[in-house]
N, C-alpha and C. Protein backbone atom coordinates (compact mmCIF):
# COMPACT_ATOMS: atom_id res chain seq x y z
N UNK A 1 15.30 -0.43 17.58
CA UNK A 1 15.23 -0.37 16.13
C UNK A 1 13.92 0.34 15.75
N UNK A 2 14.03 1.29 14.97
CA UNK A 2 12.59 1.78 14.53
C UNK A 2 12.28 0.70 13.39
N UNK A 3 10.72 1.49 13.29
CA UNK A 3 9.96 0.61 12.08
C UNK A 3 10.44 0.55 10.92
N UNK A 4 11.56 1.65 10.23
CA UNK A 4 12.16 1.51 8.98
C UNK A 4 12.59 0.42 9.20
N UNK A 5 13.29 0.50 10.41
CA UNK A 5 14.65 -0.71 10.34
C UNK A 5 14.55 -1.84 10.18
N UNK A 6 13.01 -2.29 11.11
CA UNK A 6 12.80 -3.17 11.36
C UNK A 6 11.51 -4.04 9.55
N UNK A 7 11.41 -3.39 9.01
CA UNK A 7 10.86 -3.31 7.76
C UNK A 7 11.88 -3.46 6.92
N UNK A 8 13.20 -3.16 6.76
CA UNK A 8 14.06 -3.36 6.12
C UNK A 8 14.50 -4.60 6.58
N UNK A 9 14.70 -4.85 7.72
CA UNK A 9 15.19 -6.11 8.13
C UNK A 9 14.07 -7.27 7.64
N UNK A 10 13.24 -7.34 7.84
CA UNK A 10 11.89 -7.98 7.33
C UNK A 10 12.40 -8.35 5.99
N UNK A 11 12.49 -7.96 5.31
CA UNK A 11 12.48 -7.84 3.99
C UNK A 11 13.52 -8.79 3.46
N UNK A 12 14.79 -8.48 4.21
CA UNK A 12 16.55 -9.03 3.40
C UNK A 12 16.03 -10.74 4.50
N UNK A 13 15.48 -10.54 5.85
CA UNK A 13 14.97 -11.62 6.04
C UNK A 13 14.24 -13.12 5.47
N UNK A 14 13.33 -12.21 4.66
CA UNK A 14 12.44 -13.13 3.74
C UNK A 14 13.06 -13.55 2.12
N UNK A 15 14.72 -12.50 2.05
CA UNK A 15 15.40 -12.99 0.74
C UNK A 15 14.86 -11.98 -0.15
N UNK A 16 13.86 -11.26 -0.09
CA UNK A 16 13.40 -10.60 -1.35
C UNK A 16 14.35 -9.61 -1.87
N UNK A 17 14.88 -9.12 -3.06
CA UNK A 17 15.43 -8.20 -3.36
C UNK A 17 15.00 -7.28 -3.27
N UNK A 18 15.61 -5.93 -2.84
CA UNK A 18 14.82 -4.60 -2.94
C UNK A 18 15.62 -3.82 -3.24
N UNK A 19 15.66 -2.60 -3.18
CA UNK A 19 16.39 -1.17 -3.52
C UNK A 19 15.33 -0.41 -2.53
N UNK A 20 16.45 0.36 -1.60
CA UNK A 20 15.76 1.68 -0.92
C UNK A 20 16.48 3.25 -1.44
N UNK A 21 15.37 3.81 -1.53
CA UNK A 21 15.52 5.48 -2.13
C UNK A 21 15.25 6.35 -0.77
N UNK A 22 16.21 7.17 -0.08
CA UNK A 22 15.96 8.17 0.61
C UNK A 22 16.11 9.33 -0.10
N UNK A 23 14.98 9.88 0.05
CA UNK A 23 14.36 11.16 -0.25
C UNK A 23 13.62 12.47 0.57
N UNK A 24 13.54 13.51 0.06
CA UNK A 24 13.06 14.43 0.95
C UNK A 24 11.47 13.77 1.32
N UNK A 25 10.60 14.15 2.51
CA UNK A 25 9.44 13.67 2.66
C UNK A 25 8.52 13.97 1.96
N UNK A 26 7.52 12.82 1.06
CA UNK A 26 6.79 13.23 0.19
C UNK A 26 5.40 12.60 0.97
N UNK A 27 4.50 13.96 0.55
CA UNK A 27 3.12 13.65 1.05
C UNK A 27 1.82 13.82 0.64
N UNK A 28 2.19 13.36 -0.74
CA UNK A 28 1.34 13.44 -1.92
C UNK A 28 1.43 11.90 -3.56
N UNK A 29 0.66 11.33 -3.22
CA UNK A 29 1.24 10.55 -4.78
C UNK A 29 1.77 11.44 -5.73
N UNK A 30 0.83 12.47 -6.13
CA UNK A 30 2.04 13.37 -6.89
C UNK A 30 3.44 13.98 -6.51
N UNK A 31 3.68 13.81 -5.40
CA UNK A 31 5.16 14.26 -5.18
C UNK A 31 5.91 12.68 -4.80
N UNK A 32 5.64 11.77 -4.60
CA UNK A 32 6.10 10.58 -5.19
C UNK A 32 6.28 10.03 -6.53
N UNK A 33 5.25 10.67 -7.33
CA UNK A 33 5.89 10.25 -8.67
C UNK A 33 6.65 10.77 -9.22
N UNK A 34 7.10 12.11 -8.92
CA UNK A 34 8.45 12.36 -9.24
C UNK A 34 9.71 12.65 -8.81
N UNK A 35 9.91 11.63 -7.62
CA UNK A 35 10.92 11.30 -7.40
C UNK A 35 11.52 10.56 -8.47
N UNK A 36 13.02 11.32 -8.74
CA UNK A 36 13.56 10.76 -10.30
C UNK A 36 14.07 9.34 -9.84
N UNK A 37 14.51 8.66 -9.16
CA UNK A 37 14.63 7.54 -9.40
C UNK A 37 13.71 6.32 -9.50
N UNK A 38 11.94 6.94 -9.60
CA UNK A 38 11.39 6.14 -10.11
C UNK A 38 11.18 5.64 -11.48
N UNK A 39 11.68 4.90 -12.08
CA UNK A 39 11.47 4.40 -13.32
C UNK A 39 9.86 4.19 -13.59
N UNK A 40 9.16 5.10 -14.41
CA UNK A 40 7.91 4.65 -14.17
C UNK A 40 7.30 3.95 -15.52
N UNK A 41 8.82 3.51 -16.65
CA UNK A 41 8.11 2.82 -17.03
C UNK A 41 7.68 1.37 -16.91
N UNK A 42 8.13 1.12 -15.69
CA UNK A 42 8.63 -0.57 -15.29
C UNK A 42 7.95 -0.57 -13.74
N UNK A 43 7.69 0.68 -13.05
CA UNK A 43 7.45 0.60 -11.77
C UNK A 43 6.70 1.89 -11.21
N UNK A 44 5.73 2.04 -10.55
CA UNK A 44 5.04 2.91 -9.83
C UNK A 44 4.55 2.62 -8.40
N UNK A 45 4.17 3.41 -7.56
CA UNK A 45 4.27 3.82 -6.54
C UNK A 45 2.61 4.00 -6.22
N UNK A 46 1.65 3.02 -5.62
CA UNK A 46 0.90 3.01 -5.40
C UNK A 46 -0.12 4.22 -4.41
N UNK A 47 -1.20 4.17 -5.13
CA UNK A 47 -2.15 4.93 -3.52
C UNK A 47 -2.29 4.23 -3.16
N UNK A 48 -2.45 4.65 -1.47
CA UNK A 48 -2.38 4.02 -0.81
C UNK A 48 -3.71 4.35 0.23
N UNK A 49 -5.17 3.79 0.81
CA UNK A 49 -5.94 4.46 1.45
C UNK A 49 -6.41 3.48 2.28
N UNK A 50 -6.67 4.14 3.14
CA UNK A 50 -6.72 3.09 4.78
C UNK A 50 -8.06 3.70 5.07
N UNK A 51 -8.94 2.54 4.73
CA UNK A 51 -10.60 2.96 4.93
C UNK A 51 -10.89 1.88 6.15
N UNK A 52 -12.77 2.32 6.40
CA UNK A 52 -13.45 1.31 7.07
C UNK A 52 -14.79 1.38 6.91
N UNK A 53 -15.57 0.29 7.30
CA UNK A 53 -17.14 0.53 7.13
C UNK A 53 -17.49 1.53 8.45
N UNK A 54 -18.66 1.71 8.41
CA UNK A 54 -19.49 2.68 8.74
C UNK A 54 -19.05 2.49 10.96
N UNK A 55 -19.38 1.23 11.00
CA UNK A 55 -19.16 0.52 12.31
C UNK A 55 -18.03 0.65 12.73
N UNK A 56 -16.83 0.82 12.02
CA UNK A 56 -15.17 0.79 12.25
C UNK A 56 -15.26 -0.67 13.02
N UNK A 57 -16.17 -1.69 12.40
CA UNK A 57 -15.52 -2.90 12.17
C UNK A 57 -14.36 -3.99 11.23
N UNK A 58 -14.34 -3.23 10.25
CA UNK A 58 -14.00 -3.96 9.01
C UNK A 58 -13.24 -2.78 8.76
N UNK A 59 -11.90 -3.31 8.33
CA UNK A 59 -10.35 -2.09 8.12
C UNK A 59 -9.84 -2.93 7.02
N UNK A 60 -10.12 -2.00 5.57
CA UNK A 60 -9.28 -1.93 4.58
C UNK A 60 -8.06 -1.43 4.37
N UNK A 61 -7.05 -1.36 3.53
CA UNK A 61 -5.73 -1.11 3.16
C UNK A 61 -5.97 -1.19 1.67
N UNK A 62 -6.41 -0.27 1.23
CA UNK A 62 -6.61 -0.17 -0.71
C UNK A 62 -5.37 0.08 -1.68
N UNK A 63 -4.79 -0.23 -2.46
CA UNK A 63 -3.35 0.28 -2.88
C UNK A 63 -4.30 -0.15 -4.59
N UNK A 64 -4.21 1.17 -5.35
CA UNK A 64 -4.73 1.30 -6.19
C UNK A 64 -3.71 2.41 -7.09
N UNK A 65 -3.45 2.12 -8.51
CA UNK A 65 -3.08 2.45 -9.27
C UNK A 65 -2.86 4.15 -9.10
N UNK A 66 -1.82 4.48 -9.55
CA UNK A 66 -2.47 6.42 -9.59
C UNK A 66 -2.90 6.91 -10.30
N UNK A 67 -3.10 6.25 -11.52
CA UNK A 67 -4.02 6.95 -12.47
C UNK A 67 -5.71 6.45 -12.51
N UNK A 68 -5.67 5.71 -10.90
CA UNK A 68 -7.43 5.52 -11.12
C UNK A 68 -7.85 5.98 -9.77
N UNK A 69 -9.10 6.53 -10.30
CA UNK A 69 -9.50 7.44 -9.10
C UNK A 69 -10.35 6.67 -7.67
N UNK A 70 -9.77 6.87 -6.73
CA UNK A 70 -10.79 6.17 -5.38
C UNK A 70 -12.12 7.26 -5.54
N UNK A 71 -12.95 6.09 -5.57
CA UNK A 71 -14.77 6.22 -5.56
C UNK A 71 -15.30 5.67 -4.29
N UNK A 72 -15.41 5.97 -3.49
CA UNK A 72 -16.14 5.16 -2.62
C UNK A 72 -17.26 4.33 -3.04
N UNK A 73 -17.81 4.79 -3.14
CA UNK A 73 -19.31 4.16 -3.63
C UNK A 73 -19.02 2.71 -4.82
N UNK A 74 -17.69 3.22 -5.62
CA UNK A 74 -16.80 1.76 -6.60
C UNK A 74 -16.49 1.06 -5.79
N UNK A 75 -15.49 1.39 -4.82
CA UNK A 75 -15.12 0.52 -3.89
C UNK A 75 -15.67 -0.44 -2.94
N UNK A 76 -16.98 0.02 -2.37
CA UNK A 76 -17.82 -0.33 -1.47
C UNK A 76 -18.97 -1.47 -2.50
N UNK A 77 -18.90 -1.24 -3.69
CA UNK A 77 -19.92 -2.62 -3.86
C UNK A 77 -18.86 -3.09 -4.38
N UNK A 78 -17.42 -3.05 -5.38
CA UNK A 78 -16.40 -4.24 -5.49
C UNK A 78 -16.28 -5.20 -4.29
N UNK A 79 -16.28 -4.45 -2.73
CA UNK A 79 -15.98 -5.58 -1.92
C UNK A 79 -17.46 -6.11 -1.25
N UNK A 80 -17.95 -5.49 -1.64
CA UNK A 80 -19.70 -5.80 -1.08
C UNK A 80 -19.60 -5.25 0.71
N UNK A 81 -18.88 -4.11 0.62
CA UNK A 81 -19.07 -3.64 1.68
C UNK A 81 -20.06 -2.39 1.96
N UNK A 82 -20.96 -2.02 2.53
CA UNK A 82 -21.19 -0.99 2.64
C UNK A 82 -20.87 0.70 3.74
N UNK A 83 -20.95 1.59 3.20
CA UNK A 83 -20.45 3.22 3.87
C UNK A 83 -18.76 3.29 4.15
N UNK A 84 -18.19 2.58 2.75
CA UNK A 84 -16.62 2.76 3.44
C UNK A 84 -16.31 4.01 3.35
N UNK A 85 -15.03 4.69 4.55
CA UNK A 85 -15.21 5.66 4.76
C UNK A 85 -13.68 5.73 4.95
N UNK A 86 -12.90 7.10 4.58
CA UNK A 86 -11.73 6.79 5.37
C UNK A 86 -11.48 6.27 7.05
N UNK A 87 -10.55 5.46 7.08
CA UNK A 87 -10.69 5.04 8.67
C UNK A 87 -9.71 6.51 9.65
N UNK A 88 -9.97 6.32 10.78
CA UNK A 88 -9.87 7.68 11.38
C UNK A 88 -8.23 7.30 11.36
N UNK A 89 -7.36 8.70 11.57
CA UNK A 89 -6.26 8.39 11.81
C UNK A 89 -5.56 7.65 12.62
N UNK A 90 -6.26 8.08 13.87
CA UNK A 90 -5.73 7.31 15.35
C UNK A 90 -5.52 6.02 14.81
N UNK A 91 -6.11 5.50 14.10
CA UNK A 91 -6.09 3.82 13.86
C UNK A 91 -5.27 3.76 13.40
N UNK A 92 -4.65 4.46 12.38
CA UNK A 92 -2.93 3.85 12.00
C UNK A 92 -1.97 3.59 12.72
N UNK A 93 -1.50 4.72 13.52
CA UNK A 93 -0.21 3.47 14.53
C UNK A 93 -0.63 2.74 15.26
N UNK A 94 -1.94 2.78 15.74
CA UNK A 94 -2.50 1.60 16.46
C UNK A 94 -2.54 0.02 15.81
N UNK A 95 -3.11 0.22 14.32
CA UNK A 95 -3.20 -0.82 13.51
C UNK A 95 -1.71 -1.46 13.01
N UNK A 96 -1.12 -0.12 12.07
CA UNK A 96 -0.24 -0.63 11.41
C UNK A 96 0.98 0.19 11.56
N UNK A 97 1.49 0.69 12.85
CA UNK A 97 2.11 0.75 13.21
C UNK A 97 3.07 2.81 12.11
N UNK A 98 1.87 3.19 11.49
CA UNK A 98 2.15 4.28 10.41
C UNK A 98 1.56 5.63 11.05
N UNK A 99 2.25 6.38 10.13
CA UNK A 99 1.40 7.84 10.46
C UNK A 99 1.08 8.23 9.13
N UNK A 100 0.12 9.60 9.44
CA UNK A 100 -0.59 9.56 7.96
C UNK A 100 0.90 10.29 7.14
N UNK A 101 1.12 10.26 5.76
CA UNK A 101 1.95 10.31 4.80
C UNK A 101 2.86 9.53 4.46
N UNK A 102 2.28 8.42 5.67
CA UNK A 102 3.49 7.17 4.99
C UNK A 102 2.84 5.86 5.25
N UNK A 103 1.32 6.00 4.78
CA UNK A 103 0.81 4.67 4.66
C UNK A 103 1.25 3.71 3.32
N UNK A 104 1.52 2.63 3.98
CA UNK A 104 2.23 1.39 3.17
C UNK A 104 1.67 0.24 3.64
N UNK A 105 1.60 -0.39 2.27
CA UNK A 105 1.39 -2.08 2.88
C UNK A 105 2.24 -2.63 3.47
N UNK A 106 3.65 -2.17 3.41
CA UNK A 106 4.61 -3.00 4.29
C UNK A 106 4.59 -2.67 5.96
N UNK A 107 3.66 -1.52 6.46
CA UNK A 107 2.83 -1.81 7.76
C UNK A 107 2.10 -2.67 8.11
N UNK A 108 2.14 -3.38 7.25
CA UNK A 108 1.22 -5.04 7.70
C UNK A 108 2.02 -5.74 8.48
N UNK A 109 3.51 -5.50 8.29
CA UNK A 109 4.19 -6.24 9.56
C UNK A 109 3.78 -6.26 10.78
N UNK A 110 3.33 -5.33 10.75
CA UNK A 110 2.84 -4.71 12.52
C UNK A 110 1.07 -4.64 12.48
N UNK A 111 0.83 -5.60 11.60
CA UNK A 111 -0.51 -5.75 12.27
C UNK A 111 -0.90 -6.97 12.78
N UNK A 112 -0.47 -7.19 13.76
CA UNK A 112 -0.22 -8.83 14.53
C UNK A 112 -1.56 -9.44 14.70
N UNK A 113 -2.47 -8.60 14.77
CA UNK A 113 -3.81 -9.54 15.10
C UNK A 113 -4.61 -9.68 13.83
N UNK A 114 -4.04 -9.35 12.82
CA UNK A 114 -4.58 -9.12 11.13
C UNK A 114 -6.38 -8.34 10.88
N UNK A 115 -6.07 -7.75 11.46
CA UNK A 115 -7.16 -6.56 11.71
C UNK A 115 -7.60 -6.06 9.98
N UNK A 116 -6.54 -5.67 9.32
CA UNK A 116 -6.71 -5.08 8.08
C UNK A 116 -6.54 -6.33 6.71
N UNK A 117 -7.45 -5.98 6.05
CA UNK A 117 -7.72 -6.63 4.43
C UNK A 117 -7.38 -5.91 3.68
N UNK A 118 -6.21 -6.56 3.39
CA UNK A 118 -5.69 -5.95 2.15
C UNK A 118 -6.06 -5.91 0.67
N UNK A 119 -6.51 -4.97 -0.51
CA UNK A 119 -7.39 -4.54 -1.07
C UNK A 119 -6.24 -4.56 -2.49
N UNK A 120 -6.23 -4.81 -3.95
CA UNK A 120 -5.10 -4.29 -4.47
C UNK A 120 -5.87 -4.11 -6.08
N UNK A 121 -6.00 -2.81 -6.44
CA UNK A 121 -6.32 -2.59 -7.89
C UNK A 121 -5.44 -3.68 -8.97
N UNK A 122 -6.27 -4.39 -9.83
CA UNK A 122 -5.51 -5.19 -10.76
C UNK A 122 -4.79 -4.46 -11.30
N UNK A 123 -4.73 -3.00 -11.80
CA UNK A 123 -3.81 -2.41 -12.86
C UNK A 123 -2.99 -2.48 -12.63
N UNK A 124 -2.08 -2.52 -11.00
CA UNK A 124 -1.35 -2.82 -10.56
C UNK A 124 0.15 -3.61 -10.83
N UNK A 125 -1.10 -4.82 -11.19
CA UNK A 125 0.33 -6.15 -11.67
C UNK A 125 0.63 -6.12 -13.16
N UNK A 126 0.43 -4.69 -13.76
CA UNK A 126 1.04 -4.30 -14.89
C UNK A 126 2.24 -4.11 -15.01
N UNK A 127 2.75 -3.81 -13.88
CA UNK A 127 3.96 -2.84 -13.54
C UNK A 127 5.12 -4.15 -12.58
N UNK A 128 5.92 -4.15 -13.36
CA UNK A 128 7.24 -4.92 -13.12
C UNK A 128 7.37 -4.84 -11.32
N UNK A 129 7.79 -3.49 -10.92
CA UNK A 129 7.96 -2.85 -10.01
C UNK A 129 6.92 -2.19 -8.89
N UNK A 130 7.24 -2.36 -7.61
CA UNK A 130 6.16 -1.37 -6.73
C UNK A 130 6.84 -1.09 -6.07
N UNK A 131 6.72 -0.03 -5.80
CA UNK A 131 7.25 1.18 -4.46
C UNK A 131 6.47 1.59 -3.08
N UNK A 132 7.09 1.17 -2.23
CA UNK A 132 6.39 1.24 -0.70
C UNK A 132 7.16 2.37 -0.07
N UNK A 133 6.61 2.97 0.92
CA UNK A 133 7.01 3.79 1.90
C UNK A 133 7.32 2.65 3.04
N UNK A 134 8.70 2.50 3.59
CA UNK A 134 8.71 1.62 4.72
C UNK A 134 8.49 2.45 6.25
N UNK A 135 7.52 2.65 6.53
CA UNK A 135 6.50 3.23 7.79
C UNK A 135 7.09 4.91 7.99
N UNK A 136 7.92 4.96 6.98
CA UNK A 136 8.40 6.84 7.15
C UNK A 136 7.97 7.29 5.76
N UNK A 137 8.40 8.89 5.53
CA UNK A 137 7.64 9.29 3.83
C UNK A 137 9.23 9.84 3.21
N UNK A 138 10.28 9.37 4.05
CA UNK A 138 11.34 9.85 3.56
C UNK A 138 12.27 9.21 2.81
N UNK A 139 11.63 7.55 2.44
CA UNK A 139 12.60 6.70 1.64
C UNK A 139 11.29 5.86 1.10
N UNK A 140 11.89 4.96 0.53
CA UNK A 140 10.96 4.17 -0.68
C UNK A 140 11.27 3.15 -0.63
N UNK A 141 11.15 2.25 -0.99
CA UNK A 141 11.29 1.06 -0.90
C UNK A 141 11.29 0.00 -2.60
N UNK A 142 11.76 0.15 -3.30
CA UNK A 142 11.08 -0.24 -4.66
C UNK A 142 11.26 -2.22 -4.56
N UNK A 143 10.48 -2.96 -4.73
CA UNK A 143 10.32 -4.73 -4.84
C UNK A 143 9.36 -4.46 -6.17
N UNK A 144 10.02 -5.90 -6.37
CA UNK A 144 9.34 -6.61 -7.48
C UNK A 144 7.28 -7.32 -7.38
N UNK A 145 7.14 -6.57 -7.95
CA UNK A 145 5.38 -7.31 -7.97
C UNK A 145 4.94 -8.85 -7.24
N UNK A 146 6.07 -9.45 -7.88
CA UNK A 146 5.49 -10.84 -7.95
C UNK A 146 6.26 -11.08 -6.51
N UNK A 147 7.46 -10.56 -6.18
CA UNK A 147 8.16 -11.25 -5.03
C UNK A 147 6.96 -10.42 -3.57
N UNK A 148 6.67 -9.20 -4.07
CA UNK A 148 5.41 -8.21 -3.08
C UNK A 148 3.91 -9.80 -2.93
N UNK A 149 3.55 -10.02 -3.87
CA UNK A 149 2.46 -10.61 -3.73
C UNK A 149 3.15 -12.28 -3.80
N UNK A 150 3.68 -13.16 -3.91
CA UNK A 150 4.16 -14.39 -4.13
C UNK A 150 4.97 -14.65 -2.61
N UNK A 151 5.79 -13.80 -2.25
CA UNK A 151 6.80 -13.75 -1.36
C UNK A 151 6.15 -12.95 0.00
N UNK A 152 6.41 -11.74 0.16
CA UNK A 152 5.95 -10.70 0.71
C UNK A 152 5.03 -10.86 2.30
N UNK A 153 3.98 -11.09 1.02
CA UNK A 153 2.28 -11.46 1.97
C UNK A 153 2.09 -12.99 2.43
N UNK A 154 2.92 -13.63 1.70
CA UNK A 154 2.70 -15.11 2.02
C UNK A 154 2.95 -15.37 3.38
N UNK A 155 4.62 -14.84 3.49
CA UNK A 155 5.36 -14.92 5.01
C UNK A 155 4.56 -14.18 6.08
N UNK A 156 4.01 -13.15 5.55
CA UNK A 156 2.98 -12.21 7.04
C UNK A 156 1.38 -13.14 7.00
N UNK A 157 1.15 -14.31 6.07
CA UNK A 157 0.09 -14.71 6.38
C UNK A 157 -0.87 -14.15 5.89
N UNK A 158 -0.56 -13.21 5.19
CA UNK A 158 -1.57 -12.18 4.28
C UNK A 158 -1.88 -12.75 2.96
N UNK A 159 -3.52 -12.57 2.39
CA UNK A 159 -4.45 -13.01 0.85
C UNK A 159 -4.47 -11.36 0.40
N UNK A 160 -4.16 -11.18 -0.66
CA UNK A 160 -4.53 -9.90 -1.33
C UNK A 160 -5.78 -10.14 -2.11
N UNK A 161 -6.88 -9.68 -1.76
CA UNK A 161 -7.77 -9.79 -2.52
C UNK A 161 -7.48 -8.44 -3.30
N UNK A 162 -7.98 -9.00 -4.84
CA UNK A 162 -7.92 -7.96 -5.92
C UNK A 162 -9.53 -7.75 -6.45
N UNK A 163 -9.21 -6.69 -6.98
CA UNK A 163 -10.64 -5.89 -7.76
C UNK A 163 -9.85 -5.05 -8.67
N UNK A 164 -10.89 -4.84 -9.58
CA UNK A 164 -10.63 -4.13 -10.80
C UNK A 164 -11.70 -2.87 -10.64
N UNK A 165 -10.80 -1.39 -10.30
CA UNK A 165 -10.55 -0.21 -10.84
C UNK A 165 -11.28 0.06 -11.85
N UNK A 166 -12.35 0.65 -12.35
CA UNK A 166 -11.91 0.80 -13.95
C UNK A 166 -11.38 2.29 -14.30
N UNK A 167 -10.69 2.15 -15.30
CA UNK A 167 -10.09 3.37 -15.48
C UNK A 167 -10.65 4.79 -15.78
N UNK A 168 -10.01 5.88 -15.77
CA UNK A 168 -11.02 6.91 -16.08
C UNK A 168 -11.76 7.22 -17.55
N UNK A 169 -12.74 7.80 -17.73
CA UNK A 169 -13.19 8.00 -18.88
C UNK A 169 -12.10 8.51 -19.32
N UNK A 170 -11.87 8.06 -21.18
CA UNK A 170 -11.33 8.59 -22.20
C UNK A 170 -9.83 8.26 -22.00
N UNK A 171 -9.78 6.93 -20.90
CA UNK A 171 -8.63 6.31 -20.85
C UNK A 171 -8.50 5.56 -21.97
């Protein structure tokens, strides 16, 4: 079974409702947001950025709004971390089982030794809906917010710590 499968199975496992969208491969938040079957007034499709401190001790998973911009330097005193940096690629299928253009939080399945802290912009739980890449960039995954954070993370043993983004000037 590949990792889609096994991410899909995960999922109807734990009861959560979902809807999957296969689509051509997108490798850009902007070419995810317009995939037309996102409803974006009810649901959006997170960034998604897989950082670390300076040491490549400490491995974030950031999923932040798309209309707010990753700052390092924001990011790094919200968590009181210091020199976060993107984490190198190699670490994704090692960590979470992804390659780069289809990082998702639902690669947390496959992080068995819980290596990564998961990170989540509040603007976030504005939105009815969230859209995951399940470990490929060629389908989507759309769940409900509350069943993602209530349901989701509970069963993998996962805390979402949240921080607040602030939005861009002249928002």
């Amino acid at each position: 079974m590949d990792r889609s499968q096994e991410v899909y199975q995960a999922i109807k496992d734990m009861g959560i409702p979902h809807q999957v969208f296969f689509h051509e491969p997108k490798w850009t938040i902007e070419d995810c947001l317009r995939t037309p079957e996102l409803d974006r007034s009810r649901a959006t499709m997170p960034k998604n950025v897989f950082l670390c401190n300076r040491q490549q001790t400490d491995y974030y998973l950031l999923l932040l709004s798309p209309d707010r911009a990753f700052r390092t330097a924001v990011v790094s005193k919200l968590l009181g971390a210091s020199r976060l940096s993107f984490a190198p690629l190699e670490k994704l299928p090692e960590m979470l089982g992804l390659n780069s253009g289809a990082v998702s939080p639902l690669g947390l399945l496959f992080d068995r030794d819980k290596q990564v802290t998961l990170v989540m912009d509040d603007a976030l739980l504005a939105y009815e809906a969230l859209w995951f890449h399940p470990c490929v960039n060629t389908a989507s995954v759309e769940m409900n917010t509350t069943d993602f954070l209530e349901t989701f993370l509970p069963k993998l043993g996962i805390t979402c710590r949240m921080i607040h983004i602030p939005p861009p000037e002249g928002a």
